[in-house]
C-alpha atoms as a PDB file:
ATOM      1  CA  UNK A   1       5.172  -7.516  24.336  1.00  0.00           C
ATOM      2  CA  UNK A   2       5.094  -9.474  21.200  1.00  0.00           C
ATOM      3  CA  UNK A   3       8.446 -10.654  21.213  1.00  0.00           C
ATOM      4  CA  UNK A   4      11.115 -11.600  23.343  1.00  0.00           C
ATOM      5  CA  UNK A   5      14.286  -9.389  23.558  1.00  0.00           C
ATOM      6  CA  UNK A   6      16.391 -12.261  24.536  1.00  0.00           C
ATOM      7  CA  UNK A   7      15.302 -15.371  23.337  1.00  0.00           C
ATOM      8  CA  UNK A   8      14.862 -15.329  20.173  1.00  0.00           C
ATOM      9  CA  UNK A   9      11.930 -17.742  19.009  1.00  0.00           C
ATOM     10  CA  UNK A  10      12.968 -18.300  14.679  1.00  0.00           C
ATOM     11  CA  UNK A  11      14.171 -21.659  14.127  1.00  0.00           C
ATOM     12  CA  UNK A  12      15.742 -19.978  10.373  1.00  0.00           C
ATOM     13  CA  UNK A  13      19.177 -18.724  11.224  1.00  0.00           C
ATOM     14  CA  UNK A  14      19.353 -14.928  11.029  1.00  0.00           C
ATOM     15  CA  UNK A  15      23.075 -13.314   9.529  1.00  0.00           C
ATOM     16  CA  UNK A  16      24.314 -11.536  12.810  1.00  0.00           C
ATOM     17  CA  UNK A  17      23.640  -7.482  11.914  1.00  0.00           C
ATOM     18  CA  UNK A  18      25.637  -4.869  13.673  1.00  0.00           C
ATOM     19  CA  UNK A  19      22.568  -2.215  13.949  1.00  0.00           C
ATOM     20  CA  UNK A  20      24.879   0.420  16.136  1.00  0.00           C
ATOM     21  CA  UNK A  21      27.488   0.155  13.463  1.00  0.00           C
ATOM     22  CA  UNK A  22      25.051   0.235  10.594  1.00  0.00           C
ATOM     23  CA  UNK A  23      22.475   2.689  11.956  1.00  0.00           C
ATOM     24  CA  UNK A  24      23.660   6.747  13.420  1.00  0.00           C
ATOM     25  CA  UNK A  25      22.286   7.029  16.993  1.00  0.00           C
ATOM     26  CA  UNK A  26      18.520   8.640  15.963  1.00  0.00           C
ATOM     27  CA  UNK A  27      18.410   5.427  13.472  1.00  0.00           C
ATOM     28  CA  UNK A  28      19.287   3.253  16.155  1.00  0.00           C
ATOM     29  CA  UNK A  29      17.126   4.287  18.910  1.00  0.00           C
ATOM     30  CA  UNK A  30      13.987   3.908  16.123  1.00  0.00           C
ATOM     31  CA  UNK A  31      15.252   0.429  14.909  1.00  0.00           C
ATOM     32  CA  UNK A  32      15.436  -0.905  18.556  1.00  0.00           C
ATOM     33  CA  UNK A  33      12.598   0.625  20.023  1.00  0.00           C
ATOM     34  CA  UNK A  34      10.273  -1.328  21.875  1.00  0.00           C
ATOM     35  CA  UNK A  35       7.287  -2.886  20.967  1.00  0.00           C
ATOM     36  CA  UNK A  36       4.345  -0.301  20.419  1.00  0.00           C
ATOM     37  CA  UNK A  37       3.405   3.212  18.430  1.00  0.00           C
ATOM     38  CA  UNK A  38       5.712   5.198  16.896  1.00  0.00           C
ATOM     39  CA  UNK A  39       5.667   8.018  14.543  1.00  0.00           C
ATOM     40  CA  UNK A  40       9.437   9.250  13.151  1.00  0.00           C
ATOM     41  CA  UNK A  41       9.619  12.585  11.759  1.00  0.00           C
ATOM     42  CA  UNK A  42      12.548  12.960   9.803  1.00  0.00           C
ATOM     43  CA  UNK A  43      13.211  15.167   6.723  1.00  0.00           C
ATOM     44  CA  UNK A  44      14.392  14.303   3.310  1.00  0.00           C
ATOM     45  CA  UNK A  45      17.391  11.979   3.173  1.00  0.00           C
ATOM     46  CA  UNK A  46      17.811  11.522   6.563  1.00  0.00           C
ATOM     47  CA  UNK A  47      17.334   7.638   6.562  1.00  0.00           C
ATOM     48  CA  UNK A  48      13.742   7.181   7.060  1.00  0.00           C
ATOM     49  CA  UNK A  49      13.618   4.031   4.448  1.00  0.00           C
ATOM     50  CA  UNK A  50      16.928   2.544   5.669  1.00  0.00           C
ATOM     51  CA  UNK A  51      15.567   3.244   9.144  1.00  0.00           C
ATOM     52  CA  UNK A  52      11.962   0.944   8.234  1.00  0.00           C
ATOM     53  CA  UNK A  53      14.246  -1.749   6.286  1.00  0.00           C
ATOM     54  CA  UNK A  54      16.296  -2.424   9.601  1.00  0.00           C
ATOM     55  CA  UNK A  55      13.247  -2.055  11.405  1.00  0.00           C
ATOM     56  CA  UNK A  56      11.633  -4.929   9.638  1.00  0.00           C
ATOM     57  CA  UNK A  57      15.261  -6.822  10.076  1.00  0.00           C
ATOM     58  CA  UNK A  58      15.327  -6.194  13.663  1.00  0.00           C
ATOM     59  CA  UNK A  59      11.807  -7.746  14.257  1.00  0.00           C
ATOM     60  CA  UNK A  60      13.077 -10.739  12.266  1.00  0.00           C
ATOM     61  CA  UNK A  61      16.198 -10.962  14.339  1.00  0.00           C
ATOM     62  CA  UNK A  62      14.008 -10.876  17.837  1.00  0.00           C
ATOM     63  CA  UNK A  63      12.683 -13.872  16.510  1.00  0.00           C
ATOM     64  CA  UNK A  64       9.296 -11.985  14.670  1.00  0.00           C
ATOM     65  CA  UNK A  65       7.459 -14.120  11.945  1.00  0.00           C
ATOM     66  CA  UNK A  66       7.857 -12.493   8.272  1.00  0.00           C
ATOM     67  CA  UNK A  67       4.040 -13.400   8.406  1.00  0.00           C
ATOM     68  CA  UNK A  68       3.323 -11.073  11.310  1.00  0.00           C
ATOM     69  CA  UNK A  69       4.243  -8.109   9.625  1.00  0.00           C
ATOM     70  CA  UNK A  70       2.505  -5.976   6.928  1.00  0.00           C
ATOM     71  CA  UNK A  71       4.563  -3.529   5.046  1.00  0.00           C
ATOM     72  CA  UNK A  72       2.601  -0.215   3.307  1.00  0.00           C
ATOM     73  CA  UNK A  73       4.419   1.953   0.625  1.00  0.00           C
ATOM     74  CA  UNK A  74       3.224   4.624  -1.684  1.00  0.00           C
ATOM     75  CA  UNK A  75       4.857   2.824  -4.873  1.00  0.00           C
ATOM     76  CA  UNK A  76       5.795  -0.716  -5.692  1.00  0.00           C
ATOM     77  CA  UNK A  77       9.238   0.089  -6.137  1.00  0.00           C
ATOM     78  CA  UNK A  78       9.814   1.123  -2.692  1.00  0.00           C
ATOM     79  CA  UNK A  79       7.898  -2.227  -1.180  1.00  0.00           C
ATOM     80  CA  UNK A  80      10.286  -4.111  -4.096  1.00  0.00           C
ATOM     81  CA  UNK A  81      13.846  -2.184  -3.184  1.00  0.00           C
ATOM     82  CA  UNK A  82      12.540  -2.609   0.566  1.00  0.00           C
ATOM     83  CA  UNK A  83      12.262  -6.130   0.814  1.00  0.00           C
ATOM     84  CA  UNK A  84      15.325  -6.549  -1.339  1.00  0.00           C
ATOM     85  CA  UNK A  85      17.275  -5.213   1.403  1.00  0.00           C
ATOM     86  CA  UNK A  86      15.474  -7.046   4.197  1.00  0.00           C
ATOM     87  CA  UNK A  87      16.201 -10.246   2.508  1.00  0.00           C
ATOM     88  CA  UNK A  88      20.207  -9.305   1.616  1.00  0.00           C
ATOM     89  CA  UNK A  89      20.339  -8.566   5.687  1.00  0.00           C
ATOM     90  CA  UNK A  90      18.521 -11.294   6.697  1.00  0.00           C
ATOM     91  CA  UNK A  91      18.136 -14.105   3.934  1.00  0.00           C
ATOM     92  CA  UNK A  92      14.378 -13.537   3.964  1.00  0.00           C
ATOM     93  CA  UNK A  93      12.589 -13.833   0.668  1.00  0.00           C
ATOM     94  CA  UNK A  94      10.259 -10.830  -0.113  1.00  0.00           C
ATOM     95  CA  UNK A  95       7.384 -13.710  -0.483  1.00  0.00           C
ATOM     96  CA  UNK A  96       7.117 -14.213   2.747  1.00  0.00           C
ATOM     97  CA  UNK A  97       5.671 -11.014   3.513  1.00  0.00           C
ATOM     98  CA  UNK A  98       2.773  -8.967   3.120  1.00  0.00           C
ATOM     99  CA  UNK A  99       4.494  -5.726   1.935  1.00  0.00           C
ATOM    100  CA  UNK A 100       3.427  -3.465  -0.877  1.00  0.00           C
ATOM    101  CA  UNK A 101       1.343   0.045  -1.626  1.00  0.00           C
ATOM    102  CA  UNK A 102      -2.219   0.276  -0.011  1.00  0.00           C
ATOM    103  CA  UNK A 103      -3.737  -0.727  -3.188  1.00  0.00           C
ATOM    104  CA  UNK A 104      -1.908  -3.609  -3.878  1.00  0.00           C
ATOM    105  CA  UNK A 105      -2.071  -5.329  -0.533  1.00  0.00           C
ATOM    106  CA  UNK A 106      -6.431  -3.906  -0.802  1.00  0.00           C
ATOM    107  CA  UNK A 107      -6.434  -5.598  -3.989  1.00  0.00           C
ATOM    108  CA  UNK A 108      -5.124  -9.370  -2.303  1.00  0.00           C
ATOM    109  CA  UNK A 109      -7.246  -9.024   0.728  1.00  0.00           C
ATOM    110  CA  UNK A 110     -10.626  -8.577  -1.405  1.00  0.00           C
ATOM    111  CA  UNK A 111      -9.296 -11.435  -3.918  1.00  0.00           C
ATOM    112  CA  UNK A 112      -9.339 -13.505  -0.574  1.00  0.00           C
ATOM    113  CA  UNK A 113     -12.456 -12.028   1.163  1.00  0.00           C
ATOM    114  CA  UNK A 114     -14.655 -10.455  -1.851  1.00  0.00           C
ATOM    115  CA  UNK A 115     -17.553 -12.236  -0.926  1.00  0.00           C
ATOM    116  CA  UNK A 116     -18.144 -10.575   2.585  1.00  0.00           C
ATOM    117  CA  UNK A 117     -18.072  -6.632   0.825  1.00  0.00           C
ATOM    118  CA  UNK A 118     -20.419  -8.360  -1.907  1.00  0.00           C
ATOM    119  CA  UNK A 119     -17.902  -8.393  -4.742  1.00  0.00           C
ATOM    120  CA  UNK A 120     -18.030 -10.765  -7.364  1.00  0.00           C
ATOM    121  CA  UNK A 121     -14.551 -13.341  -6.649  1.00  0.00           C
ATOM    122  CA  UNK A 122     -13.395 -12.676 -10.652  1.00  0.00           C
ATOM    123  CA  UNK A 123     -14.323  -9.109 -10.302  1.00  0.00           C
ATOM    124  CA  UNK A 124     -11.827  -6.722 -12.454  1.00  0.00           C
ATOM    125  CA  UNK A 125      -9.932  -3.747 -11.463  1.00  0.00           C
ATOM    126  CA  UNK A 126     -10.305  -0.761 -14.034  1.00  0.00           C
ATOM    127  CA  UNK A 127      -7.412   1.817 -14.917  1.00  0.00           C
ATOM    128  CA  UNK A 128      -8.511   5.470 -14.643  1.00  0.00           C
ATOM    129  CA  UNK A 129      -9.252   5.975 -18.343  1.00  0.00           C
ATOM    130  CA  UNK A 130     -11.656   2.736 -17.711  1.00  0.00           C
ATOM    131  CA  UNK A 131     -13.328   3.969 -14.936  1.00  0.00           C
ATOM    132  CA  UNK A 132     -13.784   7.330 -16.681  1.00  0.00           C
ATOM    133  CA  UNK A 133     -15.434   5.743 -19.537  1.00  0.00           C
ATOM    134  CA  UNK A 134     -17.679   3.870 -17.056  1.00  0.00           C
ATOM    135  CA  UNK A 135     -19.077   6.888 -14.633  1.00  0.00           C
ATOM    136  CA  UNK A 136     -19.419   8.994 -18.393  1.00  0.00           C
ATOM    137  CA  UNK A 137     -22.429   6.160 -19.509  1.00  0.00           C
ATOM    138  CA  UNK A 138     -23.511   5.974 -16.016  1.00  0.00           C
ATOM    139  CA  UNK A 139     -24.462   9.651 -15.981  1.00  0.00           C
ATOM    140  CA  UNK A 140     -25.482   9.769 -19.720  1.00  0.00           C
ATOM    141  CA  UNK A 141     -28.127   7.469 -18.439  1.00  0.00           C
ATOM    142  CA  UNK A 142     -29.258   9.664 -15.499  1.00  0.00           C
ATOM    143  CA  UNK A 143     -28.930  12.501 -17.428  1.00  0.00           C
ATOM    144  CA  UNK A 144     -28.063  12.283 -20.804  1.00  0.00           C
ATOM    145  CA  UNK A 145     -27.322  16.234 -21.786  1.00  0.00           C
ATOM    146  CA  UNK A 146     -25.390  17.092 -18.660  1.00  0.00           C
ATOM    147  CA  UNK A 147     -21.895  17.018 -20.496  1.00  0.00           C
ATOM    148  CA  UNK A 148     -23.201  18.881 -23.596  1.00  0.00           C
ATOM    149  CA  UNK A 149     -23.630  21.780 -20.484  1.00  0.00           C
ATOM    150  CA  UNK A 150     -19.915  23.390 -21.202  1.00  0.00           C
ATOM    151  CA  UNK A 151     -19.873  24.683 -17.669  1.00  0.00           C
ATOM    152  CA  UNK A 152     -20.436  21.279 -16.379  1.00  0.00           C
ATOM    153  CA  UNK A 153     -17.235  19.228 -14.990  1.00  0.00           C
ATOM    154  CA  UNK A 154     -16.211  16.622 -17.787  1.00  0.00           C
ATOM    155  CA  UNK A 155     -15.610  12.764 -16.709  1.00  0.00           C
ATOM    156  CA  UNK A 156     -12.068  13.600 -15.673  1.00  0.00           C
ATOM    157  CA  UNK A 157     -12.935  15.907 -13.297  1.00  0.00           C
ATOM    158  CA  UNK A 158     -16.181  14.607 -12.408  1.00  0.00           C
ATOM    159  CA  UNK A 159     -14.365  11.212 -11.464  1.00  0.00           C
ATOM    160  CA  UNK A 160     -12.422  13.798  -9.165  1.00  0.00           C
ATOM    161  CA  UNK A 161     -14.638  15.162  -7.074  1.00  0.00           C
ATOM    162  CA  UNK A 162     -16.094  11.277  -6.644  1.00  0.00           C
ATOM    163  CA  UNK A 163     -12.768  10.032  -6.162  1.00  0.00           C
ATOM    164  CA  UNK A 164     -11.847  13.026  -3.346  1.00  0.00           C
ATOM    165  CA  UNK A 165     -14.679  12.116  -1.417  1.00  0.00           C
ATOM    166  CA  UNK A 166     -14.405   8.615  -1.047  1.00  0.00           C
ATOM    167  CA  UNK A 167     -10.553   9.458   0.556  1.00  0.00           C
ATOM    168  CA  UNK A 168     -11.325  12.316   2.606  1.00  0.00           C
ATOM    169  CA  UNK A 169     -14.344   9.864   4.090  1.00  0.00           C
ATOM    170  CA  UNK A 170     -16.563  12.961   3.451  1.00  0.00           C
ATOM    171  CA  UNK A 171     -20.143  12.906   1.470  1.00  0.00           C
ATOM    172  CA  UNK A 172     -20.392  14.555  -1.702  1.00  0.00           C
ATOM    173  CA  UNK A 173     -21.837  17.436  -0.672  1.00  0.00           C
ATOM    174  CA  UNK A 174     -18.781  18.374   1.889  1.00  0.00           C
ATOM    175  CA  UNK A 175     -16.505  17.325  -0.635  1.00  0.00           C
ATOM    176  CA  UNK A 176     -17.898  19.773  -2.888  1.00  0.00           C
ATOM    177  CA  UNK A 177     -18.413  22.571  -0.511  1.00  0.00           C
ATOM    178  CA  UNK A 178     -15.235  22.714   0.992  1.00  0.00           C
ATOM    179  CA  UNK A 179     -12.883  21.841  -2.756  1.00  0.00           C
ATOM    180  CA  UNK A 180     -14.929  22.521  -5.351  1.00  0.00           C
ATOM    181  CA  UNK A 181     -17.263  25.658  -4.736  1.00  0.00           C
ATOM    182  CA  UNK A 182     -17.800  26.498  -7.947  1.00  0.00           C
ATOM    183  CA  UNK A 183     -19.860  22.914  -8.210  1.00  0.00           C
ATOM    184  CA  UNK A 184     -22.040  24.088  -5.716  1.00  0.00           C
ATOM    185  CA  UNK A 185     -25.277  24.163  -7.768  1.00  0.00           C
ATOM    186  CA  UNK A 186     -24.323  20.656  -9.300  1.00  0.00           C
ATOM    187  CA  UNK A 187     -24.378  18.657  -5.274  1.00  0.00           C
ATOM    188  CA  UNK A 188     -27.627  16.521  -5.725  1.00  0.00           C
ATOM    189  CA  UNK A 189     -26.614  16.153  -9.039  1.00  0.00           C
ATOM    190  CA  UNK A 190     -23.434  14.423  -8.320  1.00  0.00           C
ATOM    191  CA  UNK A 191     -25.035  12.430  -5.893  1.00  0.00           C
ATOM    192  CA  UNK A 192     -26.810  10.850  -8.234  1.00  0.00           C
ATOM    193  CA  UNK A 193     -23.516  10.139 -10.697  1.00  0.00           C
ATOM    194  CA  UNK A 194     -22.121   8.747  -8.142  1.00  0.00           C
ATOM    195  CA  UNK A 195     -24.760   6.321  -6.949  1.00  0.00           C
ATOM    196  CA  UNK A 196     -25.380   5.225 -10.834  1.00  0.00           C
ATOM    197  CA  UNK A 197     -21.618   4.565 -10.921  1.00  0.00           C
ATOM    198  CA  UNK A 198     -21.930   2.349  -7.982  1.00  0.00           C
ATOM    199  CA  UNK A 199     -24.352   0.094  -9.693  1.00  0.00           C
ATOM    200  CA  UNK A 200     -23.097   0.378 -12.752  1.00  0.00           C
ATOM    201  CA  UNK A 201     -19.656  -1.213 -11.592  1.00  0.00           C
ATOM    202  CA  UNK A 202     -21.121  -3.752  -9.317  1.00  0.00           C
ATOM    203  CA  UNK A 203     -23.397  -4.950 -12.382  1.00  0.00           C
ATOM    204  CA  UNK A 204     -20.313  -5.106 -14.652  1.00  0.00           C
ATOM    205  CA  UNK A 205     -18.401  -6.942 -11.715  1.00  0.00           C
ATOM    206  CA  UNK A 206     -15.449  -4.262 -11.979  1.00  0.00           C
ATOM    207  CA  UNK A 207     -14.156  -2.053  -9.056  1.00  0.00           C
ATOM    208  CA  UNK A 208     -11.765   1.066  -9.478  1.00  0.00           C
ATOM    209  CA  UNK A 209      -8.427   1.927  -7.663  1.00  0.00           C
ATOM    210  CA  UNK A 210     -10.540   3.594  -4.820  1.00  0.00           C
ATOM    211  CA  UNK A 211     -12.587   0.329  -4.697  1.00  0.00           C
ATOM    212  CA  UNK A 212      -9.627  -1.397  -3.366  1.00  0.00           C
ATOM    213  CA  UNK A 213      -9.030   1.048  -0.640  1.00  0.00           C
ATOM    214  CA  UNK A 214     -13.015   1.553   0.732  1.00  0.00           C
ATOM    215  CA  UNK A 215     -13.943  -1.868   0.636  1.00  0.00           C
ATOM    216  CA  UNK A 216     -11.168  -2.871   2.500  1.00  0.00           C
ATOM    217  CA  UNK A 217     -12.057  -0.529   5.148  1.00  0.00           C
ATOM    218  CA  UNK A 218     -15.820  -1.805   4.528  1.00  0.00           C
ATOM    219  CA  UNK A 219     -14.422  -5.492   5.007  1.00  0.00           C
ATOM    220  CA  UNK A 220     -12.394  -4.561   8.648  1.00  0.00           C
ATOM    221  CA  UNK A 221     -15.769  -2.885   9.805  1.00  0.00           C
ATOM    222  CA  UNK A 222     -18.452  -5.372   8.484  1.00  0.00           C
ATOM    223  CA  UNK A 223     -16.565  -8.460   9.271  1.00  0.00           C
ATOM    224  CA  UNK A 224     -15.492  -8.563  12.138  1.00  0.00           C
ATOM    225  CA  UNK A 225     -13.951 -12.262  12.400  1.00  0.00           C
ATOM    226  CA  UNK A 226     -11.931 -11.530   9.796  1.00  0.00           C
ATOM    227  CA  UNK A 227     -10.995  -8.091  11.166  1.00  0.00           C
ATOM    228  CA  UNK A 228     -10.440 -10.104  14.301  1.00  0.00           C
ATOM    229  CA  UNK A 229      -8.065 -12.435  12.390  1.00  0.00           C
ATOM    230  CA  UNK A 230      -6.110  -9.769  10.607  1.00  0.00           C
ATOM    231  CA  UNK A 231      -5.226  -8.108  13.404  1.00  0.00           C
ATOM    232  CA  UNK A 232      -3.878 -11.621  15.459  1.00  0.00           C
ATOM    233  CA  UNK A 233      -1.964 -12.113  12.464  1.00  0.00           C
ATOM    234  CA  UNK A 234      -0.090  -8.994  11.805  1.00  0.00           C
ATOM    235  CA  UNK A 235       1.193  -8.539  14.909  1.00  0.00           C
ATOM    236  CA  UNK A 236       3.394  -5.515  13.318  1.00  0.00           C
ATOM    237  CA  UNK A 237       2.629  -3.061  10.872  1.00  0.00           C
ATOM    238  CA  UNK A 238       5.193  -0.337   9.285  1.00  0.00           C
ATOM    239  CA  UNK A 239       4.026   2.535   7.027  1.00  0.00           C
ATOM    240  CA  UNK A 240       6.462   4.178   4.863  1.00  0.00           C
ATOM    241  CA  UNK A 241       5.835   8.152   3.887  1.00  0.00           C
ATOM    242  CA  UNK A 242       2.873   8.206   6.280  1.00  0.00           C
ATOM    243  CA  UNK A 243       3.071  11.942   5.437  1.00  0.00           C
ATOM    244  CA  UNK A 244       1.103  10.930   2.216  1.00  0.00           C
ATOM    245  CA  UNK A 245      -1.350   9.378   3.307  1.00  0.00           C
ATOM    246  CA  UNK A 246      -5.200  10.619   3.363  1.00  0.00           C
ATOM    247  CA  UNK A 247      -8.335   9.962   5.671  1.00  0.00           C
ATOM    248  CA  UNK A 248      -9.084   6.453   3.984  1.00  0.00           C
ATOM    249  CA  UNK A 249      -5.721   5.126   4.002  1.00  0.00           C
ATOM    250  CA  UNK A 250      -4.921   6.496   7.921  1.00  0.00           C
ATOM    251  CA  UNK A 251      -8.685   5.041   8.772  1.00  0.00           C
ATOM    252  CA  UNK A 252      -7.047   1.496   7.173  1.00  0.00           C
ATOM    253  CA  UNK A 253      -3.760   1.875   8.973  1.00  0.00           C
ATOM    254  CA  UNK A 254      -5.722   2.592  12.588  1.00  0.00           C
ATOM    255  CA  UNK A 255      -8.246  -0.500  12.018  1.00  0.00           C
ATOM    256  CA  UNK A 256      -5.219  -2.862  10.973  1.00  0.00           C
ATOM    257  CA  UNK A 257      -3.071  -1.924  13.469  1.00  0.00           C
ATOM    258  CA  UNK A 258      -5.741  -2.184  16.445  1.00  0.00           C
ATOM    259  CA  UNK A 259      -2.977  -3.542  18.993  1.00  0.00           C
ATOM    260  CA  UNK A 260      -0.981   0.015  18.220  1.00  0.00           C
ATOM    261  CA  UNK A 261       2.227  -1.868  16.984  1.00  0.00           C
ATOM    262  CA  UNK A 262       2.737   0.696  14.384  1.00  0.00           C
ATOM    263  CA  UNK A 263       5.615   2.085  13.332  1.00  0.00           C
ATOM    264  CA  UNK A 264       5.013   5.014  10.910  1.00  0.00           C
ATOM    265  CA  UNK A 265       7.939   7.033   9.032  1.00  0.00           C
ATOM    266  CA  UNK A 266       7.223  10.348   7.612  1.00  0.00           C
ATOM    267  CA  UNK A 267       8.864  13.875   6.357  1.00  0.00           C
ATOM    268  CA  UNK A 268       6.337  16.629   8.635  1.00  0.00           C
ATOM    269  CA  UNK A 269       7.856  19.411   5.924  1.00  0.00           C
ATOM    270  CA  UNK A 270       6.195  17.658   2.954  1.00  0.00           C
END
């Protein structure tokens, strides 16, 4: 158990919080559960934030470091209003923990470790239009009249299908079979775009918003000191709208939260 229930261990003096007067009796049960996996199922304004917010202020109050717990959202505003609670309830700041969307807390771990996936350390992070513009001169040079072809996918689209891939964990040509079937002819093309984009961003030392999510998962698999490290340190990890998430981002929540103290909060009718 990875804290104690009656002692706690904070030296920084917690405002007492009624939870049973605060929380309704499904709330409550969730907020003081013990120690270990949990998946709440909950539909839409039931609580399900409110419930993660005392959550994180109950592990606080039993003595939890702010450190030891990672916090993933779908926006920034929910991480922001969040944390904003946590620290009205418990005097907290929101900088003392890791909380924010998948990309965003991606995007600090490969600033720290972007050495060990082989990025460069001042490599840039390209908005979609960007990364459009960059997989459009990567395939003009492997094929420089396949967009003049009006039956042919455009960047956009093209960027898609790449992009769909990468967070269903599938290879192109599953990706394509299964959610675009009217690309089938195009598979070993697109294979191809997609490797030229690969080299094409690691030579301009830029990565995309998916970058952020599969080398992170690339850094927990290929290093596994600091995989080891990661998952010492955050001892507890909370997912807001886990209904959202896809095969890359549930892949990241499983490796992070190897010692199964995950709680997860989630709508099953969305």
């Amino acid at each position: 158990m990875d804290f104690d229930l009656s002692q706690p261990k904070t030296a920084f003096e917690i405002p007492p919080i009624d939870f049973r007067e605060d929380l309704n009796d499904e709330q409550y049960a969730a907020v003081t559960a013990e120690p270990g996996p949990l998946l709440i199922l909950a539909g839409a304004g039931s609580g399900k934030t409110r419930t993660l917010t005392y959550r994180v202020a109950y592990l606080l109050s039993k003595g939890v470091d702010p450190k030891d717990i990672l916090l993933l959202t779908f926006t920034n505003k929910a991480a922001k209003e969040m944390l904003s609670r946590v620290e009205d309830l418990t005097g907290y700041e929101p900088r003392r923990f890791w909380g924010g969307t998948f990309h965003s807390i991606g995007h600090r771990l490969l600033r720290i470790h972007s050495e060990a996936v082989g990025l460069a350390k001042n490599f840039t992070i390209l908005d979609a239009g960007e990364a459009e513009t960059v997989l459009k001169h990567a395939v003009e040079a492997v094929d420089k009249t396949f967009f003049k072809n009006k039956t042919h996918p455009k960047p956009g689209p093209l960027s898609s299908i790449i992009s769909m891939a990468r967070n269903t964990c599938s290879s192109i040509e599953e990706t394509i079979v299964h959610y675009y079937p009217q690309h089938h002819e195009l598979i070993e093309n697109v294979q191809s775009f997609a490797k030229a984009y690969e080299s094409r961003k690691q030579e301009q030392k830029v990565v995309d918003y998916d970058d952020l999510l599969t080398n992170w998962l690339k850094l927990m698999d290929t290093s596994p000191e600091i995989r080891e490290y990661y998952n010492q340190r955050f001892k507890h990890t909370l997912v807001d709208e886990y209904q959202d998430t896809n095969t890359l981002q549930a892949k990241i929540v499983e490796i992070m939260g190897a010692n199964h103290q995950i709680m997860a909060v989630g709508d099953d009718a969305q």
